[in-house]
Protein backbone atom coordinates (compact mmCIF):
# COMPACT_ATOMS: atom_id res chain seq x y z
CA UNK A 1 71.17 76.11 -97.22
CA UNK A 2 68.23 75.32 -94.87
CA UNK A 3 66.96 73.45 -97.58
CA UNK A 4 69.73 71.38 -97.81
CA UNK A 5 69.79 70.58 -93.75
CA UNK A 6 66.30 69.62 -94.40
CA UNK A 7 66.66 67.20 -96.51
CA UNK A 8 69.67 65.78 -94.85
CA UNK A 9 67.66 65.31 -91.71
CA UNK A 10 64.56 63.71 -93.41
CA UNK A 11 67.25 60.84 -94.75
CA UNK A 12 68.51 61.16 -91.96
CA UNK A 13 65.32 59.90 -89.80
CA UNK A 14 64.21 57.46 -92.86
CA UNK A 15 67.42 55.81 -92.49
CA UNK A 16 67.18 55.56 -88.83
CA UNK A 17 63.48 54.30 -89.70
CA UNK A 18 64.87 51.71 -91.93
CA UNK A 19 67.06 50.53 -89.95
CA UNK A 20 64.68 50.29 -86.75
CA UNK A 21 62.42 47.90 -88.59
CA UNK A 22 64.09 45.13 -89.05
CA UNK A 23 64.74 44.86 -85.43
CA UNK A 24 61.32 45.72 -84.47
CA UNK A 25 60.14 42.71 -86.81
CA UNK A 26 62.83 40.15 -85.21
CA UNK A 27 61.35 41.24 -81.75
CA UNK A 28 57.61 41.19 -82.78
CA UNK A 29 58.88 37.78 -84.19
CA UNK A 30 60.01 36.37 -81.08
CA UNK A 31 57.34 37.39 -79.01
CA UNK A 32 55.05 35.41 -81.37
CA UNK A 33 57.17 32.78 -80.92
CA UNK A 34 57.57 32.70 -77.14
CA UNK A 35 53.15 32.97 -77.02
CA UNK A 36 53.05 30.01 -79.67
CA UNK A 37 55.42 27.56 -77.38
CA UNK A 38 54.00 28.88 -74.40
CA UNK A 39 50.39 28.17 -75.77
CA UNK A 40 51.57 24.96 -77.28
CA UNK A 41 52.58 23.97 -73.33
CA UNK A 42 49.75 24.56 -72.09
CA UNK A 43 47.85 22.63 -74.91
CA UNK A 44 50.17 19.78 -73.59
CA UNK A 45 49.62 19.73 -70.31
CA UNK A 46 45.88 19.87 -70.88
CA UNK A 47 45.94 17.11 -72.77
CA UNK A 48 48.43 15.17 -70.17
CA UNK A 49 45.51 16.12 -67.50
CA UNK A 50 42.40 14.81 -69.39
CA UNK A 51 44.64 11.66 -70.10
CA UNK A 52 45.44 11.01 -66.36
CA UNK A 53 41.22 11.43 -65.60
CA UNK A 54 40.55 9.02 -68.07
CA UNK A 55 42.92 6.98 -66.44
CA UNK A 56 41.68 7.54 -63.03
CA UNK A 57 38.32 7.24 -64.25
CA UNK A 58 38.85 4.28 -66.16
CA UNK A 59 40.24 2.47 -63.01
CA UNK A 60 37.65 3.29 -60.67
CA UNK A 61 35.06 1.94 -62.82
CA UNK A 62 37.36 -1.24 -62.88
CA UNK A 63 36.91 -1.32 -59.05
CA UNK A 64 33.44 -0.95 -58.67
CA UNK A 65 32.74 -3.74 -61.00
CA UNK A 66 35.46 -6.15 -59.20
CA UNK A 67 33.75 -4.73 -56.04
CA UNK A 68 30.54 -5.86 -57.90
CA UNK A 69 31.75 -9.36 -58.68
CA UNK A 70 33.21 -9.79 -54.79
CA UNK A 71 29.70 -9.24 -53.58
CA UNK A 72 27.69 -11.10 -55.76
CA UNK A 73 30.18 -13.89 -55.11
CA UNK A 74 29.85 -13.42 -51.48
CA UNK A 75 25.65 -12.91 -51.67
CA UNK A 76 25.80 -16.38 -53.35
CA UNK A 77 28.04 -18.31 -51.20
CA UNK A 78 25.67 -16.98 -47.88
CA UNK A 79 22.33 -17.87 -49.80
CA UNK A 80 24.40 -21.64 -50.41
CA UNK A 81 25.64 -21.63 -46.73
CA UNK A 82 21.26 -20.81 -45.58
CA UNK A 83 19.59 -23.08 -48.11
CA UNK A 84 22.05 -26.23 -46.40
CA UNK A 85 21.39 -24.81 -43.09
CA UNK A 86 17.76 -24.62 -43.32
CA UNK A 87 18.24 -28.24 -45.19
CA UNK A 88 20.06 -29.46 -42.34
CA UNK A 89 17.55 -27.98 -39.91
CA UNK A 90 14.81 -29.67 -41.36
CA UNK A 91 16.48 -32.87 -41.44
CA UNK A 92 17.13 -32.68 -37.79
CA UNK A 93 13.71 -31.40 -36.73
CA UNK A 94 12.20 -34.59 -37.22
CA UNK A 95 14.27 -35.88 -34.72
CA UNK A 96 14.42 -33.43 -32.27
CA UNK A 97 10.55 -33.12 -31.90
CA UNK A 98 10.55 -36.72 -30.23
CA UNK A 99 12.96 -35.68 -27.83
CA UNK A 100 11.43 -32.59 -27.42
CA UNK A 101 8.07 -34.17 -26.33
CA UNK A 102 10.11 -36.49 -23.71
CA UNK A 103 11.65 -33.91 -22.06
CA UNK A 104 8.77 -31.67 -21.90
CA UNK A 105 6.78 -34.51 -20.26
CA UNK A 106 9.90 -35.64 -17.69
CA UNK A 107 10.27 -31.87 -17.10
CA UNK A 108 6.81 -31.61 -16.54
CA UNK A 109 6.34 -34.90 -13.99
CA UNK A 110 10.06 -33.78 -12.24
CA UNK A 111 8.47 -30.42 -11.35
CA UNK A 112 5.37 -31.86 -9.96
CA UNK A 113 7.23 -34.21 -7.58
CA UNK A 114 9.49 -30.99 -6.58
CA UNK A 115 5.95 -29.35 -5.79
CA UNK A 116 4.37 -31.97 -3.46
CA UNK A 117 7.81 -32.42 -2.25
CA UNK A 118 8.04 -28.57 -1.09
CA UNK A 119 3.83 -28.52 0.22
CA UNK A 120 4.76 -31.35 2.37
CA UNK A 121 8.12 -29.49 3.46
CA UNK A 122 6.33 -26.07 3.54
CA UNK A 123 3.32 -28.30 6.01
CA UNK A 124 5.80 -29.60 8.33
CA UNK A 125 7.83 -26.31 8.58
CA UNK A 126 4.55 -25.09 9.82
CA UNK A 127 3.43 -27.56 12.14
CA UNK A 128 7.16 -27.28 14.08
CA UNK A 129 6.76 -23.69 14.08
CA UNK A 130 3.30 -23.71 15.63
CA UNK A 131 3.94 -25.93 17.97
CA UNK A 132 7.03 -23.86 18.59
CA UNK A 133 5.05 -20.62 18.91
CA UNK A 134 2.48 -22.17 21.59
CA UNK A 135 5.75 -23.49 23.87
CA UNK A 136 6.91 -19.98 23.57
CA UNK A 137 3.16 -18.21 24.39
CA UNK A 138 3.59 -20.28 27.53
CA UNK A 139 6.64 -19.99 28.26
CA UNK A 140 5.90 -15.97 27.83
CA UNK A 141 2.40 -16.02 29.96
CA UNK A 142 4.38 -17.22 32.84
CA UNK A 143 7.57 -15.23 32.41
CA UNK A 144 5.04 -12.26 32.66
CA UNK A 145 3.14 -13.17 35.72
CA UNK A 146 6.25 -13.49 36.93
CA UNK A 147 7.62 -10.20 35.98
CA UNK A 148 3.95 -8.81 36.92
CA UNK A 149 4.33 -10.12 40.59
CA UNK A 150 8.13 -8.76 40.50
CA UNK A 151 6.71 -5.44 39.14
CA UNK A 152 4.18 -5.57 41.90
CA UNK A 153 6.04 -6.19 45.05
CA UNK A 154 8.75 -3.41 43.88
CA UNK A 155 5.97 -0.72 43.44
CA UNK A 156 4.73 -1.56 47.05
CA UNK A 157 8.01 -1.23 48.20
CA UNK A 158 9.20 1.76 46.89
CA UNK A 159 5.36 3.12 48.20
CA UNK A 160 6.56 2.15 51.54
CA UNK A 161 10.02 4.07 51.18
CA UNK A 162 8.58 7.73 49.91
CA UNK A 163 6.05 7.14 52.55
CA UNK A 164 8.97 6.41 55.61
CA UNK A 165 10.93 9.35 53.88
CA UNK A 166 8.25 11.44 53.87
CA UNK A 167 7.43 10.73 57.63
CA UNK A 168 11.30 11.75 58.22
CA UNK A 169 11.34 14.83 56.45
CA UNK A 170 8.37 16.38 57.54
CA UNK A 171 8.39 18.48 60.86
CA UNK A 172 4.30 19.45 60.76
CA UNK A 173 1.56 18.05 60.57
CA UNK A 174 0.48 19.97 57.97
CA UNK A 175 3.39 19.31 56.06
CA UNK A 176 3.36 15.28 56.34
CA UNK A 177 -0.64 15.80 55.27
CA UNK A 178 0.56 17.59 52.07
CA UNK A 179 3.57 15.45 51.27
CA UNK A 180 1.12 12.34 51.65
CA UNK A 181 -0.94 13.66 49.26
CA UNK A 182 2.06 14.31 47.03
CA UNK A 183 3.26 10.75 47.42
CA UNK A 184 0.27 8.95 46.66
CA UNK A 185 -0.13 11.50 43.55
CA UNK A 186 3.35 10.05 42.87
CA UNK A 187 2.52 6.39 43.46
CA UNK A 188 -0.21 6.58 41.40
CA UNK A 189 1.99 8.03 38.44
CA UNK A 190 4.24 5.12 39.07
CA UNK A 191 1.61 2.60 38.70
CA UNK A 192 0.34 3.77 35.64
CA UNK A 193 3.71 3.55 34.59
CA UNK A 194 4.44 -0.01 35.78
CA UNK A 195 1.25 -1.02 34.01
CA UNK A 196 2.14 0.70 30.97
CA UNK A 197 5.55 -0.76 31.30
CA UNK A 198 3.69 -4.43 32.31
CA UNK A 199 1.85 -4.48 28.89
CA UNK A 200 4.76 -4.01 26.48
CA UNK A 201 6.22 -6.85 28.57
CA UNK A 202 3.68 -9.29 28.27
CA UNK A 203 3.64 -7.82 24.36
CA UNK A 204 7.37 -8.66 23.84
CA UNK A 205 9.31 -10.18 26.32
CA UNK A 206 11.31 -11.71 23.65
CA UNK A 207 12.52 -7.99 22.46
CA UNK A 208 14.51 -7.30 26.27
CA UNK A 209 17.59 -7.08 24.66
CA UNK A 210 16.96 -4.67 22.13
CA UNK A 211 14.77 -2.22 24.37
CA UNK A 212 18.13 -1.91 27.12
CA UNK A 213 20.23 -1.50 24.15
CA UNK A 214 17.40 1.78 23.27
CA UNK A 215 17.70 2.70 27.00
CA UNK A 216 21.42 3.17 26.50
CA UNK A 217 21.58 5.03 22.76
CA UNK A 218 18.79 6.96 23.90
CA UNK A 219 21.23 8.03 27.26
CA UNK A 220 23.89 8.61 25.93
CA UNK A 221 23.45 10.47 22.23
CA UNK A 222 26.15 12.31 22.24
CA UNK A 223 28.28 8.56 22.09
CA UNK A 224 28.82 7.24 18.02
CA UNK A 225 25.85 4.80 18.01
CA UNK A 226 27.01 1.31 17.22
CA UNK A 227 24.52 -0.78 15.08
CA UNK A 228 23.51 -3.59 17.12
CA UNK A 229 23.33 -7.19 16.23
CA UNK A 230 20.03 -8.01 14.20
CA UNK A 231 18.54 -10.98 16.32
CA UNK A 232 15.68 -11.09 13.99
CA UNK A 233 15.61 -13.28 10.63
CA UNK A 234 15.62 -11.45 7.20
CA UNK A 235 12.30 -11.72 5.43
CA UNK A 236 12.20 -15.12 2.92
CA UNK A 237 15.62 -16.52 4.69
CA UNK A 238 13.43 -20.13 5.26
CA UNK A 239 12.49 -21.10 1.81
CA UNK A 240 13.93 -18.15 -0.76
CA UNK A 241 17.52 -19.52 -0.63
CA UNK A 242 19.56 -18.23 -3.53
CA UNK A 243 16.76 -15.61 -5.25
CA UNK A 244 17.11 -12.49 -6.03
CA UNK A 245 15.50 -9.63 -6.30
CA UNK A 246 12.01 -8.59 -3.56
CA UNK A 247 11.15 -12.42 -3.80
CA UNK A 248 7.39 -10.89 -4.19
CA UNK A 249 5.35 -9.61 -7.51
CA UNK A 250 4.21 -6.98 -5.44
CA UNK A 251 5.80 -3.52 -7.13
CA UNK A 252 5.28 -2.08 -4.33
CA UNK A 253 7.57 -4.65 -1.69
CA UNK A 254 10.55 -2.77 -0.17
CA UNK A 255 9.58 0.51 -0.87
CA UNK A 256 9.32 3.59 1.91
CA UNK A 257 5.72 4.48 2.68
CA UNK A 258 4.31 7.70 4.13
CA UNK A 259 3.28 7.28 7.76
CA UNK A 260 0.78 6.06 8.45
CA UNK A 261 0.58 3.55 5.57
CA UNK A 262 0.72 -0.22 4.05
CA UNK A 263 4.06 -1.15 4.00
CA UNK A 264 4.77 -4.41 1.89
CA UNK A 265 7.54 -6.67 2.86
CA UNK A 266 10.74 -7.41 0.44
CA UNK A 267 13.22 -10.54 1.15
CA UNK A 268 15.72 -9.54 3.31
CA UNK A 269 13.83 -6.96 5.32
CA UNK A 270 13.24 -7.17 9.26
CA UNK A 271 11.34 -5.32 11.72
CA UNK A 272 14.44 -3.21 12.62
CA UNK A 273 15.11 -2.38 8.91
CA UNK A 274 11.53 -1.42 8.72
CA UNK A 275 11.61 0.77 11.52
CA UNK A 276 14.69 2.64 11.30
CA UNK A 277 13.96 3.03 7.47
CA UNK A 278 10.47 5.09 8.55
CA UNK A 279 11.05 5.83 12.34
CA UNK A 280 14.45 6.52 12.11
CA UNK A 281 15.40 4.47 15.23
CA UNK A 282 15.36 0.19 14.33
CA UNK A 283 14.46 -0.36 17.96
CA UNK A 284 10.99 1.19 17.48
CA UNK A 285 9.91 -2.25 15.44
CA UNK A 286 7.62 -2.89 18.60
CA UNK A 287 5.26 -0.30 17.34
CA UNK A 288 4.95 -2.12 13.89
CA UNK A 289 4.76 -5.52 16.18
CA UNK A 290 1.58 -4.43 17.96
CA UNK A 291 0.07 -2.93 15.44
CA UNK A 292 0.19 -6.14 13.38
CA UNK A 293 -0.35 -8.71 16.12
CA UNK A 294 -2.56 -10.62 14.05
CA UNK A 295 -0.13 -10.77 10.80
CA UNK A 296 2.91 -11.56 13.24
CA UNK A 297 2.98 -14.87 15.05
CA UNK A 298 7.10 -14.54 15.85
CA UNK A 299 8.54 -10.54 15.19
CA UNK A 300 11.95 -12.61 14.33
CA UNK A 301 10.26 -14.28 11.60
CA UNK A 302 8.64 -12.50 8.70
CA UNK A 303 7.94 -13.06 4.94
CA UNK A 304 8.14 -11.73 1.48
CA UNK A 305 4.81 -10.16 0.37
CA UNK A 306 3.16 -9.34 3.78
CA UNK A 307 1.31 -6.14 4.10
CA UNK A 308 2.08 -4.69 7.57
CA UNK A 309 0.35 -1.33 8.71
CA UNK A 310 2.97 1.40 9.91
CA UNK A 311 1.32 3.80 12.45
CA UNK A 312 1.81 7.99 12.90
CA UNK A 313 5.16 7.97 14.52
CA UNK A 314 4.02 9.19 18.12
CA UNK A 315 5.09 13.10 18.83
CA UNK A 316 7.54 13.61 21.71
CA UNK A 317 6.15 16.24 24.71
């Protein structure tokens, strides 16, 4: 009996096994199948992307020689385009050297008649302005023997006064003895003064407008200072019409020096530029003016390229 369900069962399980192959085959089958067309895909599109390279490759080559071609084509047609310019050149030098030499020579005799025409200019300019500069070194000797007898007579009158109010105020004898002696102390200050104030007169008495217009800024400095009206010319305005830059080779025109020092004029520059550039004040050009008497016939008139000296700004007590 157990035998028997032994045997059943093993048929049993080799049927089942029978029957389980067949399907197992079919599906083995398939997936083979499904690999080989999946495999055969990819074979395709491998071959569909080494096909579009070739392509690609194929037509870039095909650009770069057209590219090629355009530039050799263009290379040749500029080589053309110089050889018939320097062909046309050459024919036309011949010519132009002629002309050349003409000009060159009318250039050359048109710039000497400008020369002798600007010496002679340059001559007369300075003969008017000498002759102008003596009328005006009269004209100032007796405008400051004037002032000098003005100065003179005022001094012994204002003597007179602090001597009368002295006379008044003192009760002693004593006392009018010491105030005398205080007066003439005090008179004697004031001359000094007059004479100090006598010799930059008779040094500039062509700068009185500019020193009361110092009086009043240095008053008043509390008051916006207004710039006063240069009376002065600008370096190089006779003469340097329409140049530009310092109209001098100097490097060195128009720049700030250290006091004391050379200072070498620019065009456009005056006195009062000068000064208030280094002394911080423009009406303190009278310093620079007597200090460079000798290199300044006129302080309204100066010139490109003169070296003036610049003295130690004086120290206030």
């Amino acid at each position: 009996m157990a035998e028997a369900k032994r045997k059943a069962e093993a048929e049993r399980q080799k049927r089942l096994a029978e029957e389980q192959a067949p399907r197992d085959a079919a599906l083995a089958k398939a997936e083979a199948d499904r690999r080989e067309r999946e495999a055969e895909r990819e074979r395709l599109r491998l071959a569909e992307a080494k096909r579009k390279a070739e392509v690609a490759r194929q037509k870039r080559l095909a650009e770069k020689k057209e590219r090629q071609q355009r530039e050799l084509v263009q290379a040749e047609a500029a080589r053309r385009t110089r050889k018939a310019e320097r062909e046309r050149l050459s024919k036309e030098d011949a010519g132009q050297q002629a002309d050349a030499v003409r000009q060159k020579r009318l250039a050359k005799e048109q710039a000497e008649r400008e020369e002798q025409r600007l010496i002679a200019d340059a001559q007369e300019r300075a003969e008017q302005d000498w002759q102008a500069e003596l009328e005006r070194q009269r004209k100032a000797r007796l405008e400051a023997a004037r002032r000098e007898a003005q100065q003179r007579r005022l001094a012994e009158s204002r003597s007179r006064q602090r001597r009368q109010n002295i006379a008044k105020k003192a009760g002693r004898a004593g006392r009018i003895a010491e105030l005398a002696d205080e007066a003439a102390s005090d008179e004697r200050s004031g001359s000094q003064d007059a004479r100090e104030d006598d010799v930059s007169l008779a040094a500039d008495l062509t700068l009185e407008r500019d020193e009361q217009y110092a009086d009043q800024e240095e008053a008043d400095t509390s008051v916006v200072r207004r710039q006063p009206v240069r009376r002065g010319r600008s370096a190089g305005w006779r003469g340097h019409r329409g140049g530009t830059g310092t109209g001098c080779r100097d490097r060195r025109a128009g720049r700030s020096v250290r006091l004391p020092g050379t200072y070498v004029v620019a065009r456009g520059d005056t006195l009062w530029h000068i000064s208030r550039r280094h002394y911080q004040r423009g009406y303190r050009y009278r310093r620079i003016y007597r200090a460079n008497r000798r290199k300044i016939r006129d302080p309204h008139w100066i010139y490109p390229c003169q070296k003036f000296w610049l003295p130690r700004p004086r120290r206030r007590r």
